[in-house]
Protein backbone atom coordinates (compact mmCIF):
# COMPACT_ATOMS: atom_id res chain seq x y z
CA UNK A 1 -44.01 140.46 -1.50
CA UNK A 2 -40.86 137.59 -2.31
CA UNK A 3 -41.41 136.19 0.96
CA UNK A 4 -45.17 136.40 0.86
CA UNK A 5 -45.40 134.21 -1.97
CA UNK A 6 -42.49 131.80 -1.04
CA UNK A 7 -45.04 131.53 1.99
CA UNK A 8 -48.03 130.53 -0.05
CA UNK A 9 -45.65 128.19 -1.99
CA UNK A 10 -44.86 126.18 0.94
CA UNK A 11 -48.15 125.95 2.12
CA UNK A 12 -49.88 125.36 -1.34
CA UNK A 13 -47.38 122.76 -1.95
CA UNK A 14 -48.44 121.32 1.54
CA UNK A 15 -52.16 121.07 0.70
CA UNK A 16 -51.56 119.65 -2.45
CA UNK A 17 -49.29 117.04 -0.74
CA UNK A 18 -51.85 115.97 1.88
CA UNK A 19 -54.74 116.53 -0.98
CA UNK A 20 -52.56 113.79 -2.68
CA UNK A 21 -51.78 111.61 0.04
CA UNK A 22 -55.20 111.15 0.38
CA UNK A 23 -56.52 110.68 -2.58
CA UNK A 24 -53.99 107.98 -3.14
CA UNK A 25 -54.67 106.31 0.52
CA UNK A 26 -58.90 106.47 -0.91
CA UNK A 27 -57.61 104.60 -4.06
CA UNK A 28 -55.88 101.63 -2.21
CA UNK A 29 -58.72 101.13 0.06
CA UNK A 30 -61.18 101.26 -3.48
CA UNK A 31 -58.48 99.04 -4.71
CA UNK A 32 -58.84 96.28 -2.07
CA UNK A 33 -62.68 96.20 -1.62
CA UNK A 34 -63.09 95.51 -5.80
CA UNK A 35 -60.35 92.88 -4.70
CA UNK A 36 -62.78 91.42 -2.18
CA UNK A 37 -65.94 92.20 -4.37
CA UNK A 38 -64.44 90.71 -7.15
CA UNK A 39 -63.66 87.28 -4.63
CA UNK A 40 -67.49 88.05 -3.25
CA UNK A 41 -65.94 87.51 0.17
CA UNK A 42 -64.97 90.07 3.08
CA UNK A 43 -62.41 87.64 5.39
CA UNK A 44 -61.69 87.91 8.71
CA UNK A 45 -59.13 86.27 11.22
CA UNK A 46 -57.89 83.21 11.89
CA UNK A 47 -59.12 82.32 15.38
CA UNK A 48 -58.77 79.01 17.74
CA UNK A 49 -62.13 76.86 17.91
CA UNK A 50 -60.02 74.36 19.90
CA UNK A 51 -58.70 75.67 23.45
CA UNK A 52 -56.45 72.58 23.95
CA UNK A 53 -56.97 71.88 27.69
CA UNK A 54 -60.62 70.10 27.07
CA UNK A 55 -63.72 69.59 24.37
CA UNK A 56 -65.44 72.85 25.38
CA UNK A 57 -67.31 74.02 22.36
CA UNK A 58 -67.28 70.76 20.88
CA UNK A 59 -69.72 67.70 21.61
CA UNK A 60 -69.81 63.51 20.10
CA UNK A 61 -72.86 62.77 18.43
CA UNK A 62 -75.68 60.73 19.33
CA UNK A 63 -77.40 59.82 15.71
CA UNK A 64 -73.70 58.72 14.20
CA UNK A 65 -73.77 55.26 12.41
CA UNK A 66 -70.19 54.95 13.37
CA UNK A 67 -70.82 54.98 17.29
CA UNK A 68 -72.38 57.18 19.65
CA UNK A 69 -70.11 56.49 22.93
CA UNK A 70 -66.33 57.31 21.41
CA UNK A 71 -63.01 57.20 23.57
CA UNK A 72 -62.24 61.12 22.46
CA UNK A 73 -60.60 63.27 25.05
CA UNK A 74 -57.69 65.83 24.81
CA UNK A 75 -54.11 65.44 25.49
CA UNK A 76 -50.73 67.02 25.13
CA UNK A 77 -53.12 70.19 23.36
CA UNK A 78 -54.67 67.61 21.00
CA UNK A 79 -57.97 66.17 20.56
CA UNK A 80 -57.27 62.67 20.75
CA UNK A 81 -59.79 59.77 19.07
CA UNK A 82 -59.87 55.77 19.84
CA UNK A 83 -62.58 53.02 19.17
CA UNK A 84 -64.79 52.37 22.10
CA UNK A 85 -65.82 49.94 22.86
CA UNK A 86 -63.13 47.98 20.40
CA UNK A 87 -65.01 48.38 17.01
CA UNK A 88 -66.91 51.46 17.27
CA UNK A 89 -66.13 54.78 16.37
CA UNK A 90 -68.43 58.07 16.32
CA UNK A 91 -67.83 61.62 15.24
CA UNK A 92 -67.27 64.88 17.04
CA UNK A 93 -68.51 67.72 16.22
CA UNK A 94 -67.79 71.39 16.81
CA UNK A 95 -70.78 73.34 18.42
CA UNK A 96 -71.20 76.14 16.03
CA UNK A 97 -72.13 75.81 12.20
CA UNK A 98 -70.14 77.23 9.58
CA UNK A 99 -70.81 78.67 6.04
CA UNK A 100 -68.02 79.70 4.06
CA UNK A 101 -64.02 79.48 5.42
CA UNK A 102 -60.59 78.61 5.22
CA UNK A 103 -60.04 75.56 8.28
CA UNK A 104 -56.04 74.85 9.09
CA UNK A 105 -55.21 72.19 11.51
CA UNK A 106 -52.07 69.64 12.49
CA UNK A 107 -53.20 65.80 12.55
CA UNK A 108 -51.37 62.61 13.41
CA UNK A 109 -52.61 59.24 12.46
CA UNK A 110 -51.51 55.75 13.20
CA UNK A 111 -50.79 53.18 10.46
CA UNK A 112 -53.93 51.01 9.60
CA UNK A 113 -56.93 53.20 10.14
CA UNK A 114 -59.22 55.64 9.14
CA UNK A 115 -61.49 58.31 9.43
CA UNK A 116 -61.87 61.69 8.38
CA UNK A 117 -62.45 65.87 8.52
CA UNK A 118 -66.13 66.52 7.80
CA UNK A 119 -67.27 69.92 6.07
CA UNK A 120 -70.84 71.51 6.87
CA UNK A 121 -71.62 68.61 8.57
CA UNK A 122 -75.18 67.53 10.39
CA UNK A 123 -75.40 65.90 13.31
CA UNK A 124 -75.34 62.34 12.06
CA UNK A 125 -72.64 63.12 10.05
CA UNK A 126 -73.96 63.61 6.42
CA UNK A 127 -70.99 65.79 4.91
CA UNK A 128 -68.49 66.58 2.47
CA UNK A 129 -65.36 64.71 3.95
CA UNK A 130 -61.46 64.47 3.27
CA UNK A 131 -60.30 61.45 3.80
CA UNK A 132 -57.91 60.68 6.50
CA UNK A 133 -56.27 56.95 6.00
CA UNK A 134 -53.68 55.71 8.52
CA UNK A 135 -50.69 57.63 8.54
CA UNK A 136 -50.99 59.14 5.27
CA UNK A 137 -51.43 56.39 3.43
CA UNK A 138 -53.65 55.66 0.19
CA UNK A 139 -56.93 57.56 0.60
CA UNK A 140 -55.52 60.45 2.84
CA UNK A 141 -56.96 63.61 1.34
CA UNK A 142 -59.45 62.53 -1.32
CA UNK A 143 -62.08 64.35 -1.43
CA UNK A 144 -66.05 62.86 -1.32
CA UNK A 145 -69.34 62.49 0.34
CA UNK A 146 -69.81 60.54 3.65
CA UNK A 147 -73.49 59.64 3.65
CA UNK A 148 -73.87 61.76 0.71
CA UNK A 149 -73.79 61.61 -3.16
CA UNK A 150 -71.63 64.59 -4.10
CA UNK A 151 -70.88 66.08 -7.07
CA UNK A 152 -67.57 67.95 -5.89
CA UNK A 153 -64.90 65.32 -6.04
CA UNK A 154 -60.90 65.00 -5.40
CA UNK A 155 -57.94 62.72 -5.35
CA UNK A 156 -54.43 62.33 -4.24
CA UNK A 157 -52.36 59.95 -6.21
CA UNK A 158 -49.21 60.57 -4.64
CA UNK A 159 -49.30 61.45 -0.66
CA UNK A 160 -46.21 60.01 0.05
CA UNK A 161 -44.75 62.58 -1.70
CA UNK A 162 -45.86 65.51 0.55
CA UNK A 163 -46.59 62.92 3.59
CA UNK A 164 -44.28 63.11 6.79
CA UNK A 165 -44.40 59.33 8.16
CA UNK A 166 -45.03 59.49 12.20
CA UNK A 167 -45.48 63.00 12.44
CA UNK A 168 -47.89 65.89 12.43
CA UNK A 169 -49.02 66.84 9.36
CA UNK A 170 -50.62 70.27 8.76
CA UNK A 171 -53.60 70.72 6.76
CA UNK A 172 -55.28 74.07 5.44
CA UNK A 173 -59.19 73.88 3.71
CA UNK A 174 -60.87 75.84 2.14
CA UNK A 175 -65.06 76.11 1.32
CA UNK A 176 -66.70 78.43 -0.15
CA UNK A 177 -70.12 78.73 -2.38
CA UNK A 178 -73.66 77.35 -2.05
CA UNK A 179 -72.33 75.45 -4.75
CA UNK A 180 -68.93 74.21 -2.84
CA UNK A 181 -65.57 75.14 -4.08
CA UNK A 182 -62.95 73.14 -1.96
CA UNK A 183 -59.13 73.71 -1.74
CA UNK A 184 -56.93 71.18 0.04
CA UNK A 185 -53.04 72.31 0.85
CA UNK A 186 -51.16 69.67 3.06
CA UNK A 187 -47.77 70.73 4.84
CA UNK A 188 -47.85 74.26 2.61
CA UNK A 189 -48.45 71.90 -0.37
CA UNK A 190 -51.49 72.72 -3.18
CA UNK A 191 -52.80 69.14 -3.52
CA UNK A 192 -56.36 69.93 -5.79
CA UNK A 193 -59.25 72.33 -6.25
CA UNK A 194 -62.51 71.04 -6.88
CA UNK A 195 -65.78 72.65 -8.11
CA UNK A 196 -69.28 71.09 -7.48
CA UNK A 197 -71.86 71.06 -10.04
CA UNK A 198 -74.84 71.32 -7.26
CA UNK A 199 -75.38 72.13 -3.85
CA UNK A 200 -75.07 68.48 -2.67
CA UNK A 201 -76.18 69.04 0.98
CA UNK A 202 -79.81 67.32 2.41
CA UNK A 203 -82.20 70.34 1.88
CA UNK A 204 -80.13 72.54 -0.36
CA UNK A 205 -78.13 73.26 3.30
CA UNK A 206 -75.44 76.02 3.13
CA UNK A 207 -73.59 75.62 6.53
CA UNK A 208 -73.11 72.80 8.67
CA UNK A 209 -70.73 71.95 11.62
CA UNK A 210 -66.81 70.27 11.39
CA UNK A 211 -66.50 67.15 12.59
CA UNK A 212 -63.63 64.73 13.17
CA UNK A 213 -64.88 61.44 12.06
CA UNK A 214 -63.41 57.99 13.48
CA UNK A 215 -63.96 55.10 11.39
CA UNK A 216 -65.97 51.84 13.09
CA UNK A 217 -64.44 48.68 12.33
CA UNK A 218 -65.83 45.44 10.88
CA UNK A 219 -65.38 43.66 13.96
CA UNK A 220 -65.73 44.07 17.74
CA UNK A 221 -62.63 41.78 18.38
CA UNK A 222 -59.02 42.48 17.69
CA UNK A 223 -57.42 40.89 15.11
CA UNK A 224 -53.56 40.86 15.54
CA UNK A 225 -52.24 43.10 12.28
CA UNK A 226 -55.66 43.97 11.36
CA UNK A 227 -56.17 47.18 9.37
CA UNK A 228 -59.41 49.32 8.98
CA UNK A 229 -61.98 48.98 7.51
CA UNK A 230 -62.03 45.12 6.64
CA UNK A 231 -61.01 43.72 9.52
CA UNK A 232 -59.97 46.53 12.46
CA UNK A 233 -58.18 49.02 13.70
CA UNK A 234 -54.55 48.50 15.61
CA UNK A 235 -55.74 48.20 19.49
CA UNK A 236 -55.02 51.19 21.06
CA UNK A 237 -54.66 52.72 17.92
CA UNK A 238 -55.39 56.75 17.47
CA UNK A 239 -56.46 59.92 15.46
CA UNK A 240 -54.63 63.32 16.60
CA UNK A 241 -55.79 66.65 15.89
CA UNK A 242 -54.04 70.03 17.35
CA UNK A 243 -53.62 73.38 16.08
CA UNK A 244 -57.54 73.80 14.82
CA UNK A 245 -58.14 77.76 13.31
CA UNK A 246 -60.39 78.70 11.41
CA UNK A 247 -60.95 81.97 8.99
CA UNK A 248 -64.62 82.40 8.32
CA UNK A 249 -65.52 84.42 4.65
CA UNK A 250 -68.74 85.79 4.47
CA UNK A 251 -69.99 86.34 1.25
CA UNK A 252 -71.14 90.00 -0.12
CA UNK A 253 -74.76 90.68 -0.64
């Protein structure tokens, strides 16, 4: 009888153990999804949307105000962006649209130009954009609209701070709402969040594509020491872009 129930001891003590193991394990997994409810997003991985050997899955546009032609190809696993001809910029776009996500990327710049990362952009380039001037100077990562009145706004006052001069910098974005809630981090850095008060978007739009966006200039000739956007850009002179991932978030319905 003494070893019967030392028997049903062990085992009661087994089922209770397992009972409890998984009761606890249910409670974690509750645990995280009111996490995510509570964010209204489910996330996913980060995954590549640049391959780095050539533009597949990405395309320039044709309706862009800034140029329709663009010198962009890839090199050293970097999309790489010049005026052409001298003057005249354009934008590239990625093929897919996206809603709601967290974008990181690695971008160079050279000193005296300008352009920019587009969010839920169309095809002409009507978007929320972050502003990419020179190599990092004044403008670099304010937030606005480019060919858009926007009520979700952002500044930088002091990039040099954070800036690495004639290097990559890394940048990680995030998006998320119908009416847009944007997060800009440069080099592991929080920089600003910024809330919209309406969905600023032509037709109440919710997605849109990314685009790289490089400035035109004022004039088709070089002017020695001439800086965008008044007079040029630097001949020869480039936008960088490497690294690209993206993290979609779709929201819970």
């Amino acid at each position: 009888m003494a070893s019967s129930l030392r028997s049903f001891k062990r085992n009661d003590h087994y089922s209770f153990s397992f009972f409890g193991r998984r009761v606890v394990g249910l409670f974690l997994v509750l645990i995280s999804h009111l996490n995510c409810a509570q964010e209204g997003y489910t996330q996913t991985e980060f995954v590549s949307i640049f391959n780095g050997n050539d533009l597949n899955g990405w395309h320039i546009s044709k309706t862009n105000h800034h140029g329709t032609i663009g010198n962009f190809y890839v090199e050293n696993g970097a999309i790489v962006m010049k005026q052409y001809p001298y003057g005249q910029g354009g934008i590239i776009l990625t093929d897919k649209k996206y809603q709601d996500f967290e974008l990181t990327l690695e971008f160079k710049g050279c000193p005296s130009t300008n352009g920019g990362i587009f969010l839920r952009s169309s095809e002409s380039g009507s978007a929320y954009q972050l502003e990419l001037a020179g190599d990092g100077e004044k403008g670099t990562g304010n937030l606005f609209g480019e060919m858009l009145r926007t009520t979700v706004n952002a500044r930088i006052d002091q990039i040099e701070e954070v800036w690495k001069i004639g290097d990559w910098n890394s940048f990680r974005i995030r998006i998320t709402g119908e009416i847009p809630k944007v997060s800009l981090w440069i080099n592991g850095n929080h920089m600003w969040d910024a809330e919209g008060m309406r969905n600023d978007l032509i037709g109440d739009a919710t997605e849109g594509m990314i685009a790289f966006q490089l400035h035109w200039s004022a004039t088709l000739q070089p002017v020695p020491g001439g800086s965008c956007c008044d007079f040029s850009w630097r001949p020869d002179a480039s936008h960088q872009f490497k690294n690209i991932m993206i993290k979609e978030l779709k929201p819970e319905f």
